[in-house]
Protein backbone atom coordinates (compact mmCIF):
# COMPACT_ATOMS: atom_id res chain seq x y z
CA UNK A 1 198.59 -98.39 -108.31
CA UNK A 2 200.76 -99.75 -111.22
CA UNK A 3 200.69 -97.57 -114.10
CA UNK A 4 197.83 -96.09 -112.67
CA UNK A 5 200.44 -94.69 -109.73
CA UNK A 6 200.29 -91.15 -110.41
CA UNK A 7 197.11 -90.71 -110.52
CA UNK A 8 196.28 -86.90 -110.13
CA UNK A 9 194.23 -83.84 -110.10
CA UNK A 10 192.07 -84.68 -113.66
CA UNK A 11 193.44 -88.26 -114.05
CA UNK A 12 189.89 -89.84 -114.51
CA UNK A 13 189.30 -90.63 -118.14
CA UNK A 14 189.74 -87.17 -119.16
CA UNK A 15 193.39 -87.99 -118.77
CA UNK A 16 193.07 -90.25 -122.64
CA UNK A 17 191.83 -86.51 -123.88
CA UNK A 18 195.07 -85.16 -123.71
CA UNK A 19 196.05 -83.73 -127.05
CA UNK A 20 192.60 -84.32 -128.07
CA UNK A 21 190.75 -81.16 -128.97
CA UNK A 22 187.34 -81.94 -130.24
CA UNK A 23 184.25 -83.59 -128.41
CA UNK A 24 181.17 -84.48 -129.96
CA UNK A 25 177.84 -83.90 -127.19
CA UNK A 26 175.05 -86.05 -126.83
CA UNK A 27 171.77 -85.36 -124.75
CA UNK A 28 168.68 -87.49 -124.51
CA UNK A 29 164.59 -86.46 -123.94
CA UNK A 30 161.93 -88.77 -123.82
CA UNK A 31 158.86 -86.64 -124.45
CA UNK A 32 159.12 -84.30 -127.76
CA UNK A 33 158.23 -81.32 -125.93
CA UNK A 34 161.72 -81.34 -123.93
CA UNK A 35 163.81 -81.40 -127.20
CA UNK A 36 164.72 -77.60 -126.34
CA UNK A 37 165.84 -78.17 -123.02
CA UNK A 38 167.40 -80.87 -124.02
CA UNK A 39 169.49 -78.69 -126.13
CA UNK A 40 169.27 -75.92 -123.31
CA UNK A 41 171.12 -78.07 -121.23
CA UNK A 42 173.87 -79.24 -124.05
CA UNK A 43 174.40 -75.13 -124.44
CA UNK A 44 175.69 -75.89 -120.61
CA UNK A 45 177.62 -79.13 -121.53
CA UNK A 46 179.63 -77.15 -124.39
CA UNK A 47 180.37 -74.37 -121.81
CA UNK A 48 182.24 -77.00 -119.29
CA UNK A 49 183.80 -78.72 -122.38
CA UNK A 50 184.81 -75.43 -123.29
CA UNK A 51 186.01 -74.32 -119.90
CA UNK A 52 188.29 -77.68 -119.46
CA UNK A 53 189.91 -76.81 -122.65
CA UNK A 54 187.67 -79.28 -125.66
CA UNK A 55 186.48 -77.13 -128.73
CA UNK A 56 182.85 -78.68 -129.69
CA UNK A 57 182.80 -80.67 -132.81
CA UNK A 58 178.75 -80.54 -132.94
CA UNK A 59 175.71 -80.74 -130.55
CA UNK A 60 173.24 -84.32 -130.82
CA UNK A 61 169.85 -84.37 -129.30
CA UNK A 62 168.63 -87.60 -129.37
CA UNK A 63 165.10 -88.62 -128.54
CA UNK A 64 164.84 -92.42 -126.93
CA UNK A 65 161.93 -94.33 -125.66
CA UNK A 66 163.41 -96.81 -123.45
CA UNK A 67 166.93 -96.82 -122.01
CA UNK A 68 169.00 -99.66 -123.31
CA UNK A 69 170.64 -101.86 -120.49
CA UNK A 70 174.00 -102.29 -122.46
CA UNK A 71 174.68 -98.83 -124.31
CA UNK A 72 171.95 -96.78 -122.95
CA UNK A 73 171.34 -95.62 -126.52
CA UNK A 74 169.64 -97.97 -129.47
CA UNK A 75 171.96 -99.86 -131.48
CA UNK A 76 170.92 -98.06 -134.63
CA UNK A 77 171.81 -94.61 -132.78
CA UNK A 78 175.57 -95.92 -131.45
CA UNK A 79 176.32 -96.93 -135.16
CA UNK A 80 175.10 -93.38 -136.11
CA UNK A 81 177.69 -91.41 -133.51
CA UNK A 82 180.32 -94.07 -134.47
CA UNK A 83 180.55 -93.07 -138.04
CA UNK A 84 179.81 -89.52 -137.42
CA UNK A 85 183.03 -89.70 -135.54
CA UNK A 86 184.88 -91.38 -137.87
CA UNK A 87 183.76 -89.30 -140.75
CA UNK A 88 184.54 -85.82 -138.87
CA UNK A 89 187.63 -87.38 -136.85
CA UNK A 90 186.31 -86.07 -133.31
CA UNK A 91 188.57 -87.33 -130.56
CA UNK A 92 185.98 -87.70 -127.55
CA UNK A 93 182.37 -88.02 -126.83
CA UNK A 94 180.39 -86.29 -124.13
CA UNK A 95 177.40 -87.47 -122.78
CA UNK A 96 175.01 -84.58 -120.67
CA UNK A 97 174.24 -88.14 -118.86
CA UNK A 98 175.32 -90.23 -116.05
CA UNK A 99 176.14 -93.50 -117.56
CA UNK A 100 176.94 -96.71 -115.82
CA UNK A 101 180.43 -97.91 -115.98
CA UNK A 102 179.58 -101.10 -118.13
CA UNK A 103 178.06 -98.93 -120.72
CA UNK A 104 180.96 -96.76 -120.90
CA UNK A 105 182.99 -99.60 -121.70
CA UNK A 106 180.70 -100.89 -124.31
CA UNK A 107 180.05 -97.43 -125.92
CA UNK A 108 183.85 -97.33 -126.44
CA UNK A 109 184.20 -100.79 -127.80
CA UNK A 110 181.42 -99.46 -130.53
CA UNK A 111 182.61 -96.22 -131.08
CA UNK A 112 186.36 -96.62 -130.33
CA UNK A 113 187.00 -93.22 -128.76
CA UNK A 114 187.18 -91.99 -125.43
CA UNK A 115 183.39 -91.93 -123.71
CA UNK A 116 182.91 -89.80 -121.03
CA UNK A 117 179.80 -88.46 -119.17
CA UNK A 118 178.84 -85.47 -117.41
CA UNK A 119 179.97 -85.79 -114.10
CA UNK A 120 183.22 -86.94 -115.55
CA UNK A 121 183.90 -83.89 -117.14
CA UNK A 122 182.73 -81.58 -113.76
CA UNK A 123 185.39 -83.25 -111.96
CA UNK A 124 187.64 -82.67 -114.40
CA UNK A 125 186.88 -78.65 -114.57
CA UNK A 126 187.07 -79.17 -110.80
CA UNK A 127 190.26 -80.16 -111.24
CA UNK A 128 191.73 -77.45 -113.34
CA UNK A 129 189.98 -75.22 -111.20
CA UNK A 130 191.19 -76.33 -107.79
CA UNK A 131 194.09 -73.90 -106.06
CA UNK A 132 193.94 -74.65 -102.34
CA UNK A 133 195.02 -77.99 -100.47
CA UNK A 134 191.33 -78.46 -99.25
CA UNK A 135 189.57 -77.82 -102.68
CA UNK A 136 192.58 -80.17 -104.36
CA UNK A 137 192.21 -82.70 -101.31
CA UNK A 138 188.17 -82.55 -102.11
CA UNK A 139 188.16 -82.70 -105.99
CA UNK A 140 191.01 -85.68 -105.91
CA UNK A 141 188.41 -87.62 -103.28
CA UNK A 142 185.29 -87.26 -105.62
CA UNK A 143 187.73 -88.78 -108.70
CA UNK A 144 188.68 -91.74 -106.96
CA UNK A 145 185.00 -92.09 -105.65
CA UNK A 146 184.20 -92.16 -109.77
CA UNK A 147 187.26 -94.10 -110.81
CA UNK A 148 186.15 -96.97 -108.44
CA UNK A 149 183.59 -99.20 -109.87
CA UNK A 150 185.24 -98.12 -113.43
CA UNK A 151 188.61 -99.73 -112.75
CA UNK A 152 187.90 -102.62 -114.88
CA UNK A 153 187.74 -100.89 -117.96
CA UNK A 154 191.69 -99.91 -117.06
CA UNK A 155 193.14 -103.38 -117.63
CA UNK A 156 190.44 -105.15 -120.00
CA UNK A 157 193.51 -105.80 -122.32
CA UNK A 158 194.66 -108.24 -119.72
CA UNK A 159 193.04 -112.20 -120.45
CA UNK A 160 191.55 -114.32 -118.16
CA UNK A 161 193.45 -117.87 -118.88
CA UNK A 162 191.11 -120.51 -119.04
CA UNK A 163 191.82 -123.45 -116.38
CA UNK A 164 192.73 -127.57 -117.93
CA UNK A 165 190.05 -129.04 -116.10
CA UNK A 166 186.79 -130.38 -117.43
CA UNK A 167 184.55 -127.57 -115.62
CA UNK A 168 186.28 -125.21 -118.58
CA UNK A 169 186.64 -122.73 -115.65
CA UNK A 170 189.01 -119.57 -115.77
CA UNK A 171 191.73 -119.00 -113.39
CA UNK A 172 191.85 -115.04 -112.48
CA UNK A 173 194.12 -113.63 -115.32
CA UNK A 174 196.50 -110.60 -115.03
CA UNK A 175 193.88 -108.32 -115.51
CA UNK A 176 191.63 -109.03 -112.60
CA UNK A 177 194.37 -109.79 -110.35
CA UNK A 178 195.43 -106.13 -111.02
CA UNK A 179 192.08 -104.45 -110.56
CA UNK A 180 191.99 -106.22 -107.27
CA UNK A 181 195.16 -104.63 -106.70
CA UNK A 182 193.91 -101.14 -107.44
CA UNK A 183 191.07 -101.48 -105.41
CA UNK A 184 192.83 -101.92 -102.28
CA UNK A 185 194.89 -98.96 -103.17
CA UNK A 186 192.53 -96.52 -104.38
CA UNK A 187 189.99 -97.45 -101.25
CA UNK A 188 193.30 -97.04 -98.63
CA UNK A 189 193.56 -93.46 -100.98
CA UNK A 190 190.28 -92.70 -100.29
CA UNK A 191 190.56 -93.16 -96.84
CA UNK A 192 193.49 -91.27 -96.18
CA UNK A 193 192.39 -88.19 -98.02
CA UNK A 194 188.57 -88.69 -95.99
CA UNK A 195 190.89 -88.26 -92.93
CA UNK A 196 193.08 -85.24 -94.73
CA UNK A 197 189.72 -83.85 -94.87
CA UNK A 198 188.21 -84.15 -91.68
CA UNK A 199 191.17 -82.50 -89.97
CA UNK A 200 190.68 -79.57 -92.11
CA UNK A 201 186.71 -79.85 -91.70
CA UNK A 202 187.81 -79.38 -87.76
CA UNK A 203 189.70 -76.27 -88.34
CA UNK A 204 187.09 -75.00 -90.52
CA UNK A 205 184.80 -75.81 -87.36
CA UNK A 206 186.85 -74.15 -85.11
CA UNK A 207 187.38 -70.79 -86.91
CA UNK A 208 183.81 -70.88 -87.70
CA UNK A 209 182.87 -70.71 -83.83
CA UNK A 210 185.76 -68.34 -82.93
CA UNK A 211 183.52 -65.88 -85.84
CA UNK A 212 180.91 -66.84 -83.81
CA UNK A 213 181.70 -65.64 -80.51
CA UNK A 214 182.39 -62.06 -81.89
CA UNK A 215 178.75 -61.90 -82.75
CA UNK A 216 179.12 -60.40 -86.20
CA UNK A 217 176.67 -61.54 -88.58
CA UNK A 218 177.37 -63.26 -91.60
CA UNK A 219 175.93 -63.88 -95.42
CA UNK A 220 177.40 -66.17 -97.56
CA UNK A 221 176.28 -65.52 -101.69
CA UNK A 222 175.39 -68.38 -103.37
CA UNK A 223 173.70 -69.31 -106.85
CA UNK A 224 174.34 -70.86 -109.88
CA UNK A 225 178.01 -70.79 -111.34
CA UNK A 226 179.15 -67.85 -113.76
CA UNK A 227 176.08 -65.80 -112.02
CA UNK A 228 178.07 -62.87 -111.13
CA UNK A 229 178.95 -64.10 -107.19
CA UNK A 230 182.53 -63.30 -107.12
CA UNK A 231 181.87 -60.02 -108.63
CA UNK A 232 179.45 -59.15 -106.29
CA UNK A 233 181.79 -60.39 -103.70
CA UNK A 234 184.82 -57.69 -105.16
CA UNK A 235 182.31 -54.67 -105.96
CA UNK A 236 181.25 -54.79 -101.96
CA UNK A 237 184.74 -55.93 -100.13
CA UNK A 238 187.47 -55.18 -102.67
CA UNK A 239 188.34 -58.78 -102.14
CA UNK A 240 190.14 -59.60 -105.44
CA UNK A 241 188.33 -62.77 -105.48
CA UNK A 242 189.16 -64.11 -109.11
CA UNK A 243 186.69 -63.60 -111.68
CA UNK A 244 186.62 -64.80 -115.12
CA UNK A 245 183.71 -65.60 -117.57
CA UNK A 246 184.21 -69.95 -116.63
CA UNK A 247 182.18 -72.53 -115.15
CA UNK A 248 183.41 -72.74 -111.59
CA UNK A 249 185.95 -70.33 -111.85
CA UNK A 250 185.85 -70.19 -107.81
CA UNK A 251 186.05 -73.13 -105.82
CA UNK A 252 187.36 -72.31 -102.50
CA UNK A 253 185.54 -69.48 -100.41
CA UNK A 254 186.66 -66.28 -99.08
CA UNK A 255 185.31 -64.29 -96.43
CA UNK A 256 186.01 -60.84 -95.69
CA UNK A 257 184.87 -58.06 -93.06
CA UNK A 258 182.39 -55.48 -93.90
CA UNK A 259 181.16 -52.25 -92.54
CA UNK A 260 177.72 -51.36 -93.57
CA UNK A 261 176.81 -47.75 -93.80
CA UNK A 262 175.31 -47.48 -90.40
CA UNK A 263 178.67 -48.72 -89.81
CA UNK A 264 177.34 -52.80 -89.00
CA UNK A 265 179.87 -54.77 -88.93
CA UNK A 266 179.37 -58.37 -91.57
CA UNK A 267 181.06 -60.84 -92.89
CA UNK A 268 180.71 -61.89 -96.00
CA UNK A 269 181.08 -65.48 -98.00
CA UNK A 270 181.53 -66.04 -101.23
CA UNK A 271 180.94 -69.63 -102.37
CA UNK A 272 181.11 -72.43 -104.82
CA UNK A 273 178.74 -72.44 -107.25
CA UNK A 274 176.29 -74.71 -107.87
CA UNK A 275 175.03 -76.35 -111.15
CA UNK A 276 172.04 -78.61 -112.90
CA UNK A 277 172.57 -82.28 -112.27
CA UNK A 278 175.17 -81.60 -109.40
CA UNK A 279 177.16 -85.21 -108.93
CA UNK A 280 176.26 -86.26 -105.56
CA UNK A 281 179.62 -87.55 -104.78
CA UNK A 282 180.80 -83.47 -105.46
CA UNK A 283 178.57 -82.45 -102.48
CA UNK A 284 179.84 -85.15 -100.50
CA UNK A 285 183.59 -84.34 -100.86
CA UNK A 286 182.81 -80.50 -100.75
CA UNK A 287 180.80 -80.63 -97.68
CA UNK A 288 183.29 -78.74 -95.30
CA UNK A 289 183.56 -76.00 -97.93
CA UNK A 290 179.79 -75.50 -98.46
CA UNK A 291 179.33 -75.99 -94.92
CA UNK A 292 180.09 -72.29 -95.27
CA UNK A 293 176.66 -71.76 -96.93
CA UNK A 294 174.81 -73.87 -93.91
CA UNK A 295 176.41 -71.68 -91.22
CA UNK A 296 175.99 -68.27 -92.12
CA UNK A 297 173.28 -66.13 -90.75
CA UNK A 298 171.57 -64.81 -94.11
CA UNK A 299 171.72 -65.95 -97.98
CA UNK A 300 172.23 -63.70 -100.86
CA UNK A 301 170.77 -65.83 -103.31
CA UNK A 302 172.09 -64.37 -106.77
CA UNK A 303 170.35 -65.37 -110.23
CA UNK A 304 171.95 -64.30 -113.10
CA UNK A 305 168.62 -62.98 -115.21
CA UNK A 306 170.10 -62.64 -118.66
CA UNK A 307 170.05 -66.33 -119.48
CA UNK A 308 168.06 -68.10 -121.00
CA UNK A 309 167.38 -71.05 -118.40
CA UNK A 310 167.74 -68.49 -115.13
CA UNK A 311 164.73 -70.14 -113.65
CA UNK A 312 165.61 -73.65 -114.53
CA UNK A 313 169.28 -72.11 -112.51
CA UNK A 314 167.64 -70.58 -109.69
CA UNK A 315 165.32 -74.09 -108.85
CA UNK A 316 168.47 -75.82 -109.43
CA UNK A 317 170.17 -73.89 -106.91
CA UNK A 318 167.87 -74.36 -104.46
CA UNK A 319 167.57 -77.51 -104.45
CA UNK A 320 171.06 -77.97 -103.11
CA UNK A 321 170.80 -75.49 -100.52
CA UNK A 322 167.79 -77.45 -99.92
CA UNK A 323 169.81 -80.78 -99.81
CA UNK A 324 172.37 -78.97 -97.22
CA UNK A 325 169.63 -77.86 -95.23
CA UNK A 326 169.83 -74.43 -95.60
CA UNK A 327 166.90 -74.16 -97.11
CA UNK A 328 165.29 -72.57 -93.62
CA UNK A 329 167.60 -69.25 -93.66
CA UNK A 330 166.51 -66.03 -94.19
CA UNK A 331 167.15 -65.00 -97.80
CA UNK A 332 167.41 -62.02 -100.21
CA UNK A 333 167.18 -62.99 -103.54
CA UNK A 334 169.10 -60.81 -105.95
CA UNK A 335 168.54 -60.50 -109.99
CA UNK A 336 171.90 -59.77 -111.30
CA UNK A 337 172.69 -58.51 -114.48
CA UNK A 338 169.31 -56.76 -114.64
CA UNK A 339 170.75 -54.04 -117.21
CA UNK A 340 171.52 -57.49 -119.72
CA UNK A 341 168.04 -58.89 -119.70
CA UNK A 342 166.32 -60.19 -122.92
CA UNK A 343 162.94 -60.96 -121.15
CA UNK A 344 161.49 -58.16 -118.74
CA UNK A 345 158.72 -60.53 -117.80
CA UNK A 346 161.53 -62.74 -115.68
CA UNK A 347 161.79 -59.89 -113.38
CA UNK A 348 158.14 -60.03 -112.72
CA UNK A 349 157.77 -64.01 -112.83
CA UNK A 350 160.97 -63.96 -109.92
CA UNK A 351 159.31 -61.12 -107.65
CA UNK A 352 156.24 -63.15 -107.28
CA UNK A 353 157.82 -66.40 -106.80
CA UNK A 354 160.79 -65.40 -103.99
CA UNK A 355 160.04 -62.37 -101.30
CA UNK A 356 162.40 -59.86 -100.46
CA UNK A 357 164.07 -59.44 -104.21
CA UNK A 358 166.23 -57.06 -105.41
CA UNK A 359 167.16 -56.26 -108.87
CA UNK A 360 171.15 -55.27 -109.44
CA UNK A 361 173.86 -55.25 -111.95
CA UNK A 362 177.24 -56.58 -109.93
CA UNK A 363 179.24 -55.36 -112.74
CA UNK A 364 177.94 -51.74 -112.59
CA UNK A 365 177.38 -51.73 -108.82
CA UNK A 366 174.03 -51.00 -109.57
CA UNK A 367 170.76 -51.18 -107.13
CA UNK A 368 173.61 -51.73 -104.14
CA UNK A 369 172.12 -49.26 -102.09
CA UNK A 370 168.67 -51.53 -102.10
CA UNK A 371 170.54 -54.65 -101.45
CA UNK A 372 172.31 -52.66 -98.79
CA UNK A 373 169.22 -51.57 -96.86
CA UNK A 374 167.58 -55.13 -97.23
CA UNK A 375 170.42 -56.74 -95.70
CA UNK A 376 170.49 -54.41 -92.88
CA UNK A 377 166.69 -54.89 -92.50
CA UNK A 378 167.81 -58.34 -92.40
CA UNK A 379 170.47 -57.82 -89.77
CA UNK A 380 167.85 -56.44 -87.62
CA UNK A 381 165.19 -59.23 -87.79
CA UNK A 382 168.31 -61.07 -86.16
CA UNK A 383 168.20 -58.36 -83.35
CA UNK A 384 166.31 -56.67 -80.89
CA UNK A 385 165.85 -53.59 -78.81
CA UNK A 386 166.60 -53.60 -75.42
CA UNK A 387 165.93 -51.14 -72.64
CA UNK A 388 168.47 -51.86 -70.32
CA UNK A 389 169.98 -51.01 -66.58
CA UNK A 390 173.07 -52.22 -66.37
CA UNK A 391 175.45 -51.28 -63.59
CA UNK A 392 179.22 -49.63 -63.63
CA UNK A 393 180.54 -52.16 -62.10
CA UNK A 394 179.38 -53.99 -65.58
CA UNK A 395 180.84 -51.76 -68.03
CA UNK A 396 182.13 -54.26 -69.53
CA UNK A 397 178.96 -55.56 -71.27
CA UNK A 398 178.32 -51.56 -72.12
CA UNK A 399 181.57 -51.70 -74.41
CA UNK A 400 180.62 -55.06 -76.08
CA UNK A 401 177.34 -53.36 -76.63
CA UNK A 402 178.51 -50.73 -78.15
CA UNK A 403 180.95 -52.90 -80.22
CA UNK A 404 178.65 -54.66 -81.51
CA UNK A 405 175.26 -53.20 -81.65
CA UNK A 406 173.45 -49.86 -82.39
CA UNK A 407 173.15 -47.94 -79.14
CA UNK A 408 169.83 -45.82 -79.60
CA UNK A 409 170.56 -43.46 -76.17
CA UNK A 410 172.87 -43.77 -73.24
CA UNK A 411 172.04 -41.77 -70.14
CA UNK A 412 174.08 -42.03 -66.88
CA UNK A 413 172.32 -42.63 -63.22
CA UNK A 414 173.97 -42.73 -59.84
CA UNK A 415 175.95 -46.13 -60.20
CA UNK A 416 173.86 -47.36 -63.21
CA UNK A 417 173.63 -47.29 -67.35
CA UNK A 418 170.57 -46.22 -69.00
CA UNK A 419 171.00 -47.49 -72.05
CA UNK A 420 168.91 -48.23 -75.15
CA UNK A 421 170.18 -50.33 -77.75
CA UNK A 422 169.61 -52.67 -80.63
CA UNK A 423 172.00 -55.98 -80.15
CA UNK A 424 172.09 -59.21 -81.66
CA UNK A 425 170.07 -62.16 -80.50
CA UNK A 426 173.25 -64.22 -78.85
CA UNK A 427 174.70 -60.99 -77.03
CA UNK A 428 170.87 -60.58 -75.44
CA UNK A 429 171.46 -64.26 -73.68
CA UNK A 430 174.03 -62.48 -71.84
CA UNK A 431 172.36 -58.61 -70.76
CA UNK A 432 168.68 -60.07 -70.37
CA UNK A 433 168.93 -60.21 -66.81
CA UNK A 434 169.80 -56.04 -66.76
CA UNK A 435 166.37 -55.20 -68.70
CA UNK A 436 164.75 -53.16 -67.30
């Protein structure tokens, strides 16, 4: 794609911010009484800024009445940021907005710096984030997804030549011929890396069904980034899943095998975290990875109590499990970081609003053993007792039985097996005609 050919992990315009370490962070509100969330959510905004390597240069709530076609700010209000800017020589401006791609350009234009908006910046802590082929394969698909309808703003510099005849026309100049260029290339891009990741979507499919067929039942833990999922995911399995104190420090899942204490085999997920004003395009290209989330058995739902906006977190969290229709799973909900907690009331306000909660500190591996029994009372709402005659010539089914549920008595009769057992729902398909 011309000088755009190397376009990589973090090549959308967060590329220009190389070198640059300062960002300047602008939120909106509309009604006065959302001036603190407002600023609730630009905490959040300095935390990604922060995690993708930008120091903040200063935090700007600004309250607008209408949003203006052009700049989506008022023209008094662009002047204001420009020479703020200027005067404090910040090198890039962050917007906790979604802006369209023509006011991008004329923000810059005003401003002259680099303008960038939220979901710009996600994908570019995606992208320093991203370790595996699938999650690099999925983060570089969502950038040129973005870059798309921006690649005018690339070659701007480039003139249109006006035509010699009396209409006063103008022939396509250098500049548009090239973005036509780049849009054939970056939509063949985008195709090849859909079909990368559909091939490993199928794989993902197929190991998913082989875990299937052994019958063992699965959680996956999900919840808002930085909530403590990882964590919980290395105090239960020993996984060495990576955990630092970043936005999105995990973006690929693991799964690992474990033995509750009545010796239950599960496997559990840990997953990408979600996050407030999600982009769209994000879920789209990491649908095969949170697909992970829509085909386990049970959620672990984790909330990370101790800040400030954990329900704003929690509702924001559902609503994507919601949006990958998971919404219908049975869930525990678990209040991490319960020994951290500034307000006591939360723990009240969230044990009223979700059933079956649990209060626990991931860090300190306390309240396991409550999580523990819940999710084998979970388990067992998947299973059932059986009382069962099942001949010796079908011993076969005894040993899977005994694999992989809870045998409650056994008892041995001429050429048949009493036995008594609790065993999940899809190994029942197969012993239902031996009840007896």
């Amino acid at each position: 794609m011309s000088t755009k050919d190397d376009l990589d992990l973090g090549s959308t315009r967060l590329l220009d911010t190389k070198g640059s370490k300062t960002a300047l962070l602008i939120g909106v509100y509309i009604n006065s009484k959302d001036k603190d969330i407002c600023f609730e959510h630009l905490d959040e905004l300095e935390n990604l800024a922060s995690t993708y390597g930008l120091e903040s240069a200063g935090k700007m709530g600004v309250h607008i009445r209408k949003i203006e076609s052009s700049t989506y700010l008022g023209s008094g209000k662009v002047q204001e940021i420009a020479e703020l800017v200027d005067e404090k020589g910040i090198d890039i401006v962050i917007f906790d907005i979604n802006i369209a791609p023509h006011q991008q350009r004329n923000l810059e234009k005003e401003i002259k710096k680099t303008i960038i908006d939220r979901t710009e910046l996600i994908l570019g802590v995606f992208a320093t984030h991203a370790k595996s082929k699938e999650a690099r394969l999925q983060v570089k698909l969502a950038q040129f997804k973005y870059e798309l309808p921006r690649l005018k703003r690339m070659w701007t510099h480039l003139s249109r030549q006006r035509t010699g005849g009396k209409s006063g026309g103008y022939l396509k100049g250098a500049g548009e011929k090239q973005i036509e260029i780049d849009r054939q290339t970056l939509n063949k891009r985008i195709s090849d890396l859909q079909k990368s990741i559909d091939q490993i979507k199928k794989q993902r499919a197929l190991q998913r069904k082989q875990r299937k067929k052994t019958d063992i039942p699965s959680f996956a833990i999900v919840g808002y980034t930085n909530a403590g999922k990882s964590t919980l995911m290395n105090a239960l399995t020993d996984a060495n899943v990576l955990v630092e104190d970043k936005l999105f420090a995990t973006l690929d899942t693991t799964t690992r095998k474990y033995a509750l204490p009545n010796r239950q085999q599960i496997l559990l997920t840990d997953t990408v975290g979600f996050i407030r004003k999600l982009p769209h395009s994000l879920i789209a290209a990491f649908k095969s990875t949170l697909e992970e989330t829509t085909e386990s058995d049970i959620l672990i739902h984790l909330i990370d109590v101790s800040q400030k906006g954990a329900k704003d977190m929690a509702e924001a969290s559902l609503e994507v499990i919601e949006e990958l229709k998971a919404d219908e799973k049975p869930m525990i909900t678990c209040l991490n970081k319960v020994d951290e907690i500034k307000d006591p009331s939360l723990l009240t306000y969230f044990k009223l609003k979700y059933s079956k909660t649990i209060e626990i500190s991931a860090l300190k591996k306390q309240g396991f053993e409550d999580l523990i029994e819940k999710m084998m009372e979970e388990i067992s709402s998947l299973r059932r007792v059986v009382k069962l005659k099942i001949p010796q010539s079908y011993y076969k089914l005894v040993s899977e039985i005994i694999k992989e549920g809870r045998v409650i008595s056994i008892d041995y009769q001429e050429n048949d097996i009493l036995i008594e057992a609790e065993v999940p729902k899809m190994l029942y398909k197969k012993l239902s005609m031996f009840e007896n």
